[in-house]
Protein backbone atom coordinates (compact mmCIF):
# COMPACT_ATOMS: atom_id res chain seq x y z
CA UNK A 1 91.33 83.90 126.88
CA UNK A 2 87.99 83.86 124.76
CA UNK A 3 89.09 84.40 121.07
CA UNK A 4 86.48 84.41 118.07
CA UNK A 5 87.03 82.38 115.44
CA UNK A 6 86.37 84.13 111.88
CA UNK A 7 86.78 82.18 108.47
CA UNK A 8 87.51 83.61 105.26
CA UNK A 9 85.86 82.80 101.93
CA UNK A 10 88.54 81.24 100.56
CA UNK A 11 88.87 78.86 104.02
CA UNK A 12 85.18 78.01 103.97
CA UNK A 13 85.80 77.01 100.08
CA UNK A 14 88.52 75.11 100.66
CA UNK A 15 87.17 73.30 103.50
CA UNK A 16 83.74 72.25 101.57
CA UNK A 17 85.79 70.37 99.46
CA UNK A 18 87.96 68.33 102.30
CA UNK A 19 86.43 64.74 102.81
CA UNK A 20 84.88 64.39 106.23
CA UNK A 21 87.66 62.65 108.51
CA UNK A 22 89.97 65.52 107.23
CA UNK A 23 87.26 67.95 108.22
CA UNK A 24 87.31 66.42 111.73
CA UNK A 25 90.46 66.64 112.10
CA UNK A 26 90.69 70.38 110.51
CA UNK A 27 88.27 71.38 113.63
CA UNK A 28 90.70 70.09 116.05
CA UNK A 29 93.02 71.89 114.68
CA UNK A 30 91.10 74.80 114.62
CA UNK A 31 90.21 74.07 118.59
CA UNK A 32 94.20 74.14 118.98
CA UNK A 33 94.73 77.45 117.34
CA UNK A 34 91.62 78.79 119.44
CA UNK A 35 93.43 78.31 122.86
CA UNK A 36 96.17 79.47 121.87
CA UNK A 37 97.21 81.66 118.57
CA UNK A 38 100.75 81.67 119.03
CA UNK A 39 101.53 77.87 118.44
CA UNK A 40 101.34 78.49 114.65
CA UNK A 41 104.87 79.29 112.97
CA UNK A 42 104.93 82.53 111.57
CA UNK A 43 105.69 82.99 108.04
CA UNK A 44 108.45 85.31 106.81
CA UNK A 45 108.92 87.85 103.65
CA UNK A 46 105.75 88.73 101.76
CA UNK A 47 103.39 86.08 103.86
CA UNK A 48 104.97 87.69 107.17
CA UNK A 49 101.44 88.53 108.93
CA UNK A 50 100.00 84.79 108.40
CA UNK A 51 100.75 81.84 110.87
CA UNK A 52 100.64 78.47 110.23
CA UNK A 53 99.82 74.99 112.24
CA UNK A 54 100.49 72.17 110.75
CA UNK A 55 99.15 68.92 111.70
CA UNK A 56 99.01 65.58 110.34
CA UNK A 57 95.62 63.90 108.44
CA UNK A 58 95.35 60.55 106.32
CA UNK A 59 99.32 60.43 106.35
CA UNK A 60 99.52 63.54 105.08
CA UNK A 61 100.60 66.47 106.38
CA UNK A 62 98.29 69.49 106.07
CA UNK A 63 98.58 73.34 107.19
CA UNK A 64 95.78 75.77 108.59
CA UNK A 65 97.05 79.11 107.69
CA UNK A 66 95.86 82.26 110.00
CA UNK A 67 96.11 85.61 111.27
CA UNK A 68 95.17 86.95 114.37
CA UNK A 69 94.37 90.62 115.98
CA UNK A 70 95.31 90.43 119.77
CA UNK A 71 93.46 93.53 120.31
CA UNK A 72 89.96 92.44 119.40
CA UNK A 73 90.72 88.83 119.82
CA UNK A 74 90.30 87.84 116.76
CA UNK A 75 91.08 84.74 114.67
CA UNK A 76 91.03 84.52 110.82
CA UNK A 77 91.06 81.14 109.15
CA UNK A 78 93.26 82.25 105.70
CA UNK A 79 93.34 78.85 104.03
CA UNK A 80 93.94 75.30 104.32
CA UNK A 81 95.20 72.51 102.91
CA UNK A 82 97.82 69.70 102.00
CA UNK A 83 101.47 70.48 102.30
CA UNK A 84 102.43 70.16 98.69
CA UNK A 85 99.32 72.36 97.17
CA UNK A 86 98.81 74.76 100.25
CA UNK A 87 101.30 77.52 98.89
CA UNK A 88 100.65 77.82 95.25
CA UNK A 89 97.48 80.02 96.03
């Protein structure tokens, strides 16, 4: 399946600021999510429509949080970031 990949403002901020082997290693996680939307874990309660895949970066674990419309195939990049920081926004 062909799935478009759409980024939010708040993803394309947060991924300015991400030093460039992190970036590289953001896209293949963004490559991941592409073929397939469902490998994320989805998130319960109030953050119950957004996924997330987590993947590993500089020893550190980090999180690309997304949604996704099956109907229009349709992938929104939410946010990213490291484990420890990614939920206090």
């Amino acid at each position: 399946m062909i799935w478009t990949v759409l980024q939010t403002r708040r993803f394309a901020r947060q991924y300015k600021k991400l030093q460039r082997n992190i970036a590289c290693e953001v896209d293949e996680a963004i490559g991941f999510v592409a073929d397939s939307p469902a490998k994320g874990t989805r998130k319960k309660g109030d953050l119950a429509e957004l996924y997330v895949y987590k993947f590993h970066a500089n020893n550190q674990l980090y999180l690309l949080g997304y949604t996704f419309d099956e109907t229009v195939k349709l992938i929104y990049l939410e946010a990213v970031g490291a484990h420890e920081n990614f939920y206090k926004n």
